[in-house]
PDB file of N, CA and C in Angstrom:
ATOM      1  N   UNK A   1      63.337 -56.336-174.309  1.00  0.00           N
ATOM      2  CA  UNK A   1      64.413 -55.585-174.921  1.00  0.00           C
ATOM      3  C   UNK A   1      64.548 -54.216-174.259  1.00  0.00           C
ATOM      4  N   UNK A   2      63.660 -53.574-173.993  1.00  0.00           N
ATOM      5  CA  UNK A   2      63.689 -52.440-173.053  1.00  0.00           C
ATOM      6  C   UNK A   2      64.039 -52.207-171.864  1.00  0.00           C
ATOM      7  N   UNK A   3      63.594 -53.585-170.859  1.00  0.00           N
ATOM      8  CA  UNK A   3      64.246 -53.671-169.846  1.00  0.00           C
ATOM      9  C   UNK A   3      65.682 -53.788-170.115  1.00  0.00           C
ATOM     10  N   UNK A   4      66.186 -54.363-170.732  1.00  0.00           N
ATOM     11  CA  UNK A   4      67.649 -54.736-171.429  1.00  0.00           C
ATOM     12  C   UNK A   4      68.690 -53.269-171.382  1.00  0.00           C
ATOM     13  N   UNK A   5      68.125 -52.400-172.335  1.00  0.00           N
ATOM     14  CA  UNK A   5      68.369 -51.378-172.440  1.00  0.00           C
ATOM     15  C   UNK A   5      68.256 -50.263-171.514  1.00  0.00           C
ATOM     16  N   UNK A   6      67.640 -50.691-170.887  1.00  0.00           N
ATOM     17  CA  UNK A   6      67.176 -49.395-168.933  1.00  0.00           C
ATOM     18  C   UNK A   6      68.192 -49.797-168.528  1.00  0.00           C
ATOM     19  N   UNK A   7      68.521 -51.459-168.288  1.00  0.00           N
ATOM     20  CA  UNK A   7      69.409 -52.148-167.409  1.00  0.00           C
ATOM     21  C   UNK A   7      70.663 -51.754-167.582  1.00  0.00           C
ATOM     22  N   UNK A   8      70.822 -51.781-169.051  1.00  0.00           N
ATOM     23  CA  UNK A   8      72.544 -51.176-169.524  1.00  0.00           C
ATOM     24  C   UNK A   8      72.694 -50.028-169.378  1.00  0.00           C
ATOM     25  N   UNK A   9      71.908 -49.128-169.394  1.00  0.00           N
ATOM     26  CA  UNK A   9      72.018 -47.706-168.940  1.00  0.00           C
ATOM     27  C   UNK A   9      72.366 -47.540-167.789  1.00  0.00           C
ATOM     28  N   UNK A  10      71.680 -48.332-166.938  1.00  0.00           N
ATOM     29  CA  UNK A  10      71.594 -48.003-165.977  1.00  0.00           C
ATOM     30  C   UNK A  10      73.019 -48.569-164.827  1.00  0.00           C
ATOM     31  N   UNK A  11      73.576 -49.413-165.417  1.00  0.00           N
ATOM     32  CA  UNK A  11      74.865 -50.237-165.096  1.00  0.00           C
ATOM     33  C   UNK A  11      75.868 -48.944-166.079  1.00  0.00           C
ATOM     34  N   UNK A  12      76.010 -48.411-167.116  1.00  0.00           N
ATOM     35  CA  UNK A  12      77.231 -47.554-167.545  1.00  0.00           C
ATOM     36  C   UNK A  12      77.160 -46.687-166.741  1.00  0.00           C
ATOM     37  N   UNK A  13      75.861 -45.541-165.820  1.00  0.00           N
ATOM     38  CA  UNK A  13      75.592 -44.554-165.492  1.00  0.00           C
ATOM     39  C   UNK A  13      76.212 -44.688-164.162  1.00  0.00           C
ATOM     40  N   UNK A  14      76.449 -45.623-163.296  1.00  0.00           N
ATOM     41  CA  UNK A  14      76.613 -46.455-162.077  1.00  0.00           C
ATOM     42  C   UNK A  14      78.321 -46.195-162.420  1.00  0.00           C
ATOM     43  N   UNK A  15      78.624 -47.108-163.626  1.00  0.00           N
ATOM     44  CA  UNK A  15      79.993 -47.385-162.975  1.00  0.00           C
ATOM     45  C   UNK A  15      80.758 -45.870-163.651  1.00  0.00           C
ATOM     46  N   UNK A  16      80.129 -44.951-164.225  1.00  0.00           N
ATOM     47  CA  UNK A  16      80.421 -43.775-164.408  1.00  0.00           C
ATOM     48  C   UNK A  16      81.134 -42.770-163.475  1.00  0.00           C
ATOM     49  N   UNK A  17      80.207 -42.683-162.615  1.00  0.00           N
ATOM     50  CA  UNK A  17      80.219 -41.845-161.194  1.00  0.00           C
ATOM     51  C   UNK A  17      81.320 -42.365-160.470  1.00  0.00           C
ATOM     52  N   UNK A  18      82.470 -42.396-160.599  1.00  0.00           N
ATOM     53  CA  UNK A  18      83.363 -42.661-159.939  1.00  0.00           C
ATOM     54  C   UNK A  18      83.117 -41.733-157.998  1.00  0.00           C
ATOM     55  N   UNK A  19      83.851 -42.505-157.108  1.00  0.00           N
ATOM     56  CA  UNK A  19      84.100 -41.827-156.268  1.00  0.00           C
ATOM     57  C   UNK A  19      85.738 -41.876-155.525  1.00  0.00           C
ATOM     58  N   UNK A  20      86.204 -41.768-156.408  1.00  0.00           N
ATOM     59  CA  UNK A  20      87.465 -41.710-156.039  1.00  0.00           C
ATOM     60  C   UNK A  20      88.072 -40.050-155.760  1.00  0.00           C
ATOM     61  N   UNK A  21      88.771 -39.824-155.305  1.00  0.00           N
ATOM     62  CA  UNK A  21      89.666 -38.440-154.935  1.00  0.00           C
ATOM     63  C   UNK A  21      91.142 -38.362-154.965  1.00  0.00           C
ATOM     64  N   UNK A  22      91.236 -37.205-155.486  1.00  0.00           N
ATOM     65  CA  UNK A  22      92.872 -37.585-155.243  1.00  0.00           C
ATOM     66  C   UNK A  22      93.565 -37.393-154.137  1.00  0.00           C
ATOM     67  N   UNK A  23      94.245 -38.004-154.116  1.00  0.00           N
ATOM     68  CA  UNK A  23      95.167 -37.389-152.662  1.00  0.00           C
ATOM     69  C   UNK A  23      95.563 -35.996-151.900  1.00  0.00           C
ATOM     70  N   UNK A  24      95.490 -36.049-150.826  1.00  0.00           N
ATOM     71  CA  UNK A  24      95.861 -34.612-150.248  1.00  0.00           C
ATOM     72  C   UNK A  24      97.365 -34.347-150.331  1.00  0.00           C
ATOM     73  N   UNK A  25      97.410 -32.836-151.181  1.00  0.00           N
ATOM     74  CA  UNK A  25      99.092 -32.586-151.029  1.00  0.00           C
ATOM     75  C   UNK A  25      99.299 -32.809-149.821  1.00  0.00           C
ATOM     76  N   UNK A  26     100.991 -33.096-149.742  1.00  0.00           N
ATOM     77  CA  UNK A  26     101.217 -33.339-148.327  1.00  0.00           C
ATOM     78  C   UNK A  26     101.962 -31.739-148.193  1.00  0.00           C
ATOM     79  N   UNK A  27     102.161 -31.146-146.968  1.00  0.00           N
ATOM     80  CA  UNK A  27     102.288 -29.680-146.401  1.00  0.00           C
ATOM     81  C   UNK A  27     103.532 -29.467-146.626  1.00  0.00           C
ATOM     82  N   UNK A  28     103.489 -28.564-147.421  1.00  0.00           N
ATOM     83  CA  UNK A  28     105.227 -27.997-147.233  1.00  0.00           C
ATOM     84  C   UNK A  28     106.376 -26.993-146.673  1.00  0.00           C
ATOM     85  N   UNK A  29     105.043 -26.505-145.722  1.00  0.00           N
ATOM     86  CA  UNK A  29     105.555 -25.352-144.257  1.00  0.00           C
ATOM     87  C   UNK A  29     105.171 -26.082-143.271  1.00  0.00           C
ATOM     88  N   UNK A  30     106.082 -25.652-141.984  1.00  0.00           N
ATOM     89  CA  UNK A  30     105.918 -25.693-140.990  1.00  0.00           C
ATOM     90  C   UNK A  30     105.605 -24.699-140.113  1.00  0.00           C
ATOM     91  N   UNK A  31     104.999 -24.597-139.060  1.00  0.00           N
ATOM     92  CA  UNK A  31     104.640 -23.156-138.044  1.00  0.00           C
ATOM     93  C   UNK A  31     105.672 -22.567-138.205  1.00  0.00           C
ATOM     94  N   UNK A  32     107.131 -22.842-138.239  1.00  0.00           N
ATOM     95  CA  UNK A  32     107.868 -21.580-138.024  1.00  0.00           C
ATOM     96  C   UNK A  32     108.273 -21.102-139.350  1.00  0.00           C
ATOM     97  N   UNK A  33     107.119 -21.674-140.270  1.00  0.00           N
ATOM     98  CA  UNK A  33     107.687 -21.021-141.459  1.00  0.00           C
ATOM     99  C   UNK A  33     109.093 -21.475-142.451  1.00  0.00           C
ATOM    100  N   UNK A  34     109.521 -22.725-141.864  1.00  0.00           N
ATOM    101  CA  UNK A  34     110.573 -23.415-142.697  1.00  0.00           C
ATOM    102  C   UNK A  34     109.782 -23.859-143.933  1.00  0.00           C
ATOM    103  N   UNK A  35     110.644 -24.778-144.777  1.00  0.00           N
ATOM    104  CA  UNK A  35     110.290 -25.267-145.789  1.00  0.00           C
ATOM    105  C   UNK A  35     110.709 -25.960-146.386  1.00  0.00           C
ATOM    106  N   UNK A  36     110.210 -27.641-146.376  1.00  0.00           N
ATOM    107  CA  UNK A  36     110.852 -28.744-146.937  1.00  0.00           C
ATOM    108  C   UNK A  36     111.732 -28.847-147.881  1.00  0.00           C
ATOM    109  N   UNK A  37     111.414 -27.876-148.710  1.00  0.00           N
ATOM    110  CA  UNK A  37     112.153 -27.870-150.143  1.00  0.00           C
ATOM    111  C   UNK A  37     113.515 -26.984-150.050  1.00  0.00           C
ATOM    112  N   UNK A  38     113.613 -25.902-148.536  1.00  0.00           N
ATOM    113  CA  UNK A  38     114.775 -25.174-148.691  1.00  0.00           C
ATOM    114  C   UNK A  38     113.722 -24.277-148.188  1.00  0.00           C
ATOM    115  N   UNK A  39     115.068 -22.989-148.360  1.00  0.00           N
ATOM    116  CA  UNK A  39     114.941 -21.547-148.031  1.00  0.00           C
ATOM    117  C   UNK A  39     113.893 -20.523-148.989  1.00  0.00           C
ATOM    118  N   UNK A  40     114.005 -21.225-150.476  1.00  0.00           N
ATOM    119  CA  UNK A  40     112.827 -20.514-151.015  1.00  0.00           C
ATOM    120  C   UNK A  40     111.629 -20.538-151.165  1.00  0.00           C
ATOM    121  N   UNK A  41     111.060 -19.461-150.620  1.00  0.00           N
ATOM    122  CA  UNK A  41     109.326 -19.588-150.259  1.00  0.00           C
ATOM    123  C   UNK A  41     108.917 -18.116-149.516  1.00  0.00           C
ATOM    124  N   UNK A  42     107.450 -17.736-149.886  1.00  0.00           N
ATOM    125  CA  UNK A  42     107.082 -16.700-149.924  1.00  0.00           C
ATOM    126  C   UNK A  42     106.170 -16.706-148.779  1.00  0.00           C
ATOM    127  N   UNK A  43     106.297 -15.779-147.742  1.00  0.00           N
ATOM    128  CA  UNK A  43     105.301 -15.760-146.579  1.00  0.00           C
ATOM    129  C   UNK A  43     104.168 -14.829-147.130  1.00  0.00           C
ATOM    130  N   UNK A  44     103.035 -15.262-146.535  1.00  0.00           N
ATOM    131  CA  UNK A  44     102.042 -14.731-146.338  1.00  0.00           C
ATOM    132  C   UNK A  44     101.926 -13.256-145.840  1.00  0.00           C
ATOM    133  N   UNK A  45     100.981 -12.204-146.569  1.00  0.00           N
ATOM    134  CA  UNK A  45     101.053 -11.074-145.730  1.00  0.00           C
ATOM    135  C   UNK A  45     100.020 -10.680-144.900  1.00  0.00           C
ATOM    136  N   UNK A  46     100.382 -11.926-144.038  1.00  0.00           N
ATOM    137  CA  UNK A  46      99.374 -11.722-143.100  1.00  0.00           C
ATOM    138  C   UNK A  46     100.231 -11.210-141.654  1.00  0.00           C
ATOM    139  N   UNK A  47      99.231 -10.169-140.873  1.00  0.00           N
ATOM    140  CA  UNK A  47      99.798  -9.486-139.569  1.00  0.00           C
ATOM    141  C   UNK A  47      99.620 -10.025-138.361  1.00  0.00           C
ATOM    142  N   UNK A  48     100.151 -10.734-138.264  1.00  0.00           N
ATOM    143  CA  UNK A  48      99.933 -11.262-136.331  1.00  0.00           C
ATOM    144  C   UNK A  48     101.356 -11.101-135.935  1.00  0.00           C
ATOM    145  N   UNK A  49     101.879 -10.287-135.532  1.00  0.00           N
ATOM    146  CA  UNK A  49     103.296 -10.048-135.457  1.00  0.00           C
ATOM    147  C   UNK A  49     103.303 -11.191-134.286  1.00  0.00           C
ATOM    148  N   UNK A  50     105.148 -10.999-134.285  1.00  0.00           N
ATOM    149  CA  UNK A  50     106.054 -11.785-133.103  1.00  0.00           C
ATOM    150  C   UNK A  50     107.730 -11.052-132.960  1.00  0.00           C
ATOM    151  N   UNK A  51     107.502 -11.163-131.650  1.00  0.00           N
ATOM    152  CA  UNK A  51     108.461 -10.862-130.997  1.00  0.00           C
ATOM    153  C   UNK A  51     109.854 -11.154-130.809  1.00  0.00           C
ATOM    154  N   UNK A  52     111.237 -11.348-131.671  1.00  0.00           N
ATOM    155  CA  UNK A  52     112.060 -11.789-131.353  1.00  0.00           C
ATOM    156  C   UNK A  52     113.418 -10.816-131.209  1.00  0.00           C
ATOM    157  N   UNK A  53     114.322 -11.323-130.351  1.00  0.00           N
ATOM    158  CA  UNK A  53     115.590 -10.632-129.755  1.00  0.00           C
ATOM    159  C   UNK A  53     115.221  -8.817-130.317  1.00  0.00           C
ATOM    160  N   UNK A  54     114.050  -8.542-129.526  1.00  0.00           N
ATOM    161  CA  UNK A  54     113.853  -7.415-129.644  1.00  0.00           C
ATOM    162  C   UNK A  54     113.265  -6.644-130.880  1.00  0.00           C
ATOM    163  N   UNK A  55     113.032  -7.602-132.283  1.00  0.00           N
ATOM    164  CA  UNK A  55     112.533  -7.224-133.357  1.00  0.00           C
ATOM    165  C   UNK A  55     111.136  -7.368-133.714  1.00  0.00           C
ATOM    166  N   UNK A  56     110.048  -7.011-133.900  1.00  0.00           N
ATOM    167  CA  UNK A  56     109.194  -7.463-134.628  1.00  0.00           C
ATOM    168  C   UNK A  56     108.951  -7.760-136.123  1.00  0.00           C
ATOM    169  N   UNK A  57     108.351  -8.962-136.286  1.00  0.00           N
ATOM    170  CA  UNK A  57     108.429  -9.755-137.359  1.00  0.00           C
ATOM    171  C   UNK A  57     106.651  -9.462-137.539  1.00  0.00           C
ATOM    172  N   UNK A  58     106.682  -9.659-139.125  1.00  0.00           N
ATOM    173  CA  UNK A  58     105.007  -9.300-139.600  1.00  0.00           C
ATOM    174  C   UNK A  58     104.316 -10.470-138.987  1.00  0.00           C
ATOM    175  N   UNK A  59     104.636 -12.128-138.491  1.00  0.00           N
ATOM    176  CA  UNK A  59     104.264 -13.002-138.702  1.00  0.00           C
ATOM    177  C   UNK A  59     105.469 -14.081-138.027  1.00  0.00           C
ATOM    178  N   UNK A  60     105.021 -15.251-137.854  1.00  0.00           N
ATOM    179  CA  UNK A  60     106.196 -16.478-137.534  1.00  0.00           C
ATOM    180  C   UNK A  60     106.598 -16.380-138.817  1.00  0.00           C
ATOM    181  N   UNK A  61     106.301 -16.943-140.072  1.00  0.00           N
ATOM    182  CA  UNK A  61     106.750 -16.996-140.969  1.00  0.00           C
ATOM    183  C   UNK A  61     108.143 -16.068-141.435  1.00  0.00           C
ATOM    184  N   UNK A  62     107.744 -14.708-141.600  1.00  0.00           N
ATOM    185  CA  UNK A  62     109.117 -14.142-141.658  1.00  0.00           C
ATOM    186  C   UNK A  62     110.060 -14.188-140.628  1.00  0.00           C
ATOM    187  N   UNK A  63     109.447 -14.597-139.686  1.00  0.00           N
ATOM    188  CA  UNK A  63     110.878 -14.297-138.688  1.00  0.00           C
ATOM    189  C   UNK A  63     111.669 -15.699-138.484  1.00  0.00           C
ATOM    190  N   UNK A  64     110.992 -17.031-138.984  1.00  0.00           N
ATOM    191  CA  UNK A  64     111.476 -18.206-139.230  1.00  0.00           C
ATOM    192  C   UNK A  64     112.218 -18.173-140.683  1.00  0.00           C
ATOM    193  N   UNK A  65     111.902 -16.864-141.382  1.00  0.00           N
ATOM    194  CA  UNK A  65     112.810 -16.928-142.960  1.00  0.00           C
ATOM    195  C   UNK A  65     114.041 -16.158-142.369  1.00  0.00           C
ATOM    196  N   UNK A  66     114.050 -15.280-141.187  1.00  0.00           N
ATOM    197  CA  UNK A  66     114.819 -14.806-140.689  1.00  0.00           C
ATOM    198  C   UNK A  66     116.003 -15.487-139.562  1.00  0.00           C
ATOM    199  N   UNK A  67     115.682 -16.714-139.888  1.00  0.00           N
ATOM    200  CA  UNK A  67     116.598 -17.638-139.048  1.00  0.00           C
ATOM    201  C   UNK A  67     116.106 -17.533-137.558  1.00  0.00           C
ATOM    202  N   UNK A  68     114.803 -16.822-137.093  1.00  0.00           N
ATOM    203  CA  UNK A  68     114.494 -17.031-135.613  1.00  0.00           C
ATOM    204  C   UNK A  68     113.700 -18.556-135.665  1.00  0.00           C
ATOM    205  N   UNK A  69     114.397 -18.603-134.187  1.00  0.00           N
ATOM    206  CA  UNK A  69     113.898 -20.335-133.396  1.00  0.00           C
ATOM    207  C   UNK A  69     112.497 -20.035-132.737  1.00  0.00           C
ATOM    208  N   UNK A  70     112.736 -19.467-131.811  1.00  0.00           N
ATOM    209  CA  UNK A  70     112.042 -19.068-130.538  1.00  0.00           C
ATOM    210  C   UNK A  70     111.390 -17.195-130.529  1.00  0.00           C
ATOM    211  N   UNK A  71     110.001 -17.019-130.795  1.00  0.00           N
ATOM    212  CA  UNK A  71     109.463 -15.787-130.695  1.00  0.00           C
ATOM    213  C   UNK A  71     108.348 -15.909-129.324  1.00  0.00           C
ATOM    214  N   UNK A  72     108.134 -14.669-128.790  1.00  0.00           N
ATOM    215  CA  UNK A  72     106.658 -14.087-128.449  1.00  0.00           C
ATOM    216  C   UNK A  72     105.616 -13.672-129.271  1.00  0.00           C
ATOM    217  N   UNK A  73     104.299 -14.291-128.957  1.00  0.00           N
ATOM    218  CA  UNK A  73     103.390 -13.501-130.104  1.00  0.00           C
ATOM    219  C   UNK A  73     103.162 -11.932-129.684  1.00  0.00           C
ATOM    220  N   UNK A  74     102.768 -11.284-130.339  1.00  0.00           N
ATOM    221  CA  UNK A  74     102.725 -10.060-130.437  1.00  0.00           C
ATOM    222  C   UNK A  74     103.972  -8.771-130.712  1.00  0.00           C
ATOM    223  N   UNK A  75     103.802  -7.642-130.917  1.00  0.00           N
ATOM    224  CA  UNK A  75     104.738  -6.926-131.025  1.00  0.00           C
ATOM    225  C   UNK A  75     105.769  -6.549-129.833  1.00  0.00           C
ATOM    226  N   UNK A  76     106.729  -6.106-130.156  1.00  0.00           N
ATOM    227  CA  UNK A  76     108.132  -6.142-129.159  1.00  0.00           C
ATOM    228  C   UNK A  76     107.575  -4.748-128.418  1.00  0.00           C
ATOM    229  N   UNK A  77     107.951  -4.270-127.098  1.00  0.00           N
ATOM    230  CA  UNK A  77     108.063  -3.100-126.486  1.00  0.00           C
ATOM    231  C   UNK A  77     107.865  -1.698-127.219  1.00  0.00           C
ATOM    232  N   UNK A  78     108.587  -1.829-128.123  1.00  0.00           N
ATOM    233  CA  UNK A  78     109.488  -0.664-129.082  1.00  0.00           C
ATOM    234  C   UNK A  78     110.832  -0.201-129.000  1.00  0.00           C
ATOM    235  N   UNK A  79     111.144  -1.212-128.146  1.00  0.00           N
ATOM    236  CA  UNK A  79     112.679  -0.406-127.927  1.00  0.00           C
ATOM    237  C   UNK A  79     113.522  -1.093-129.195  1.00  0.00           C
ATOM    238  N   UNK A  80     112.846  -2.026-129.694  1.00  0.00           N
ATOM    239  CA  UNK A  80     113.684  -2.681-131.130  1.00  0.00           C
ATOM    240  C   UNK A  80     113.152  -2.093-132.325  1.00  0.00           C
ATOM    241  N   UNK A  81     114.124  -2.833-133.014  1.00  0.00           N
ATOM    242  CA  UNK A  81     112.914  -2.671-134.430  1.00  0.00           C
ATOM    243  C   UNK A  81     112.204  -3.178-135.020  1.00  0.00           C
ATOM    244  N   UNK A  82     111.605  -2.986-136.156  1.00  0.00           N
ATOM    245  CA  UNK A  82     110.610  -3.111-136.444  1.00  0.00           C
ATOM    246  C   UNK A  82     110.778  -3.415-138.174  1.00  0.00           C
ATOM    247  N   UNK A  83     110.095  -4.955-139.031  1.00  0.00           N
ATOM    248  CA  UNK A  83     111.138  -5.742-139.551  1.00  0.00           C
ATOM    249  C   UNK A  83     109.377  -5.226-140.601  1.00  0.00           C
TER     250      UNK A  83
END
């Protein structure tokens, strides 16, 4: 009867422990900072600027909320401005 009772324990404790996970969200930015869902969405304030038609942008992100295609990383010359 004891073994009985180890055994059933020991079979609920087993099928207890699940190892299942849930799924990974799937991503809803892209590098340039678009966004599946549309235009609303909040960039990061993070600083790695980029370079576009003479502006610097904090980040790809804003300057892809800014309708830029195509940047340089880093900051512009200075002869632009500064976003």
């Amino acid at each position: 009867m004891k073994k009985l009772a180890v055994f059933a324990l020991l079979l609920f404790a087993g099928t207890a422990c699940s190892k299942e996970t849930a799924a990974p969200a799937a991503p809803t930015t892209t590098q340039a900072g678009a966004n599946a869902k549309g235009d609303d969405y909040q960039c990061l304030d993070v600083y790695a600027p980029v370079c576009a038609n003479g502006v610097t942008y904090p980040n790809a992100c804003y300057a892809g909320k800014a309708g830029v295609t195509t940047y340089t990383k880093g900051a512009c010359d200075g002869s632009g401005g500064d976003i």
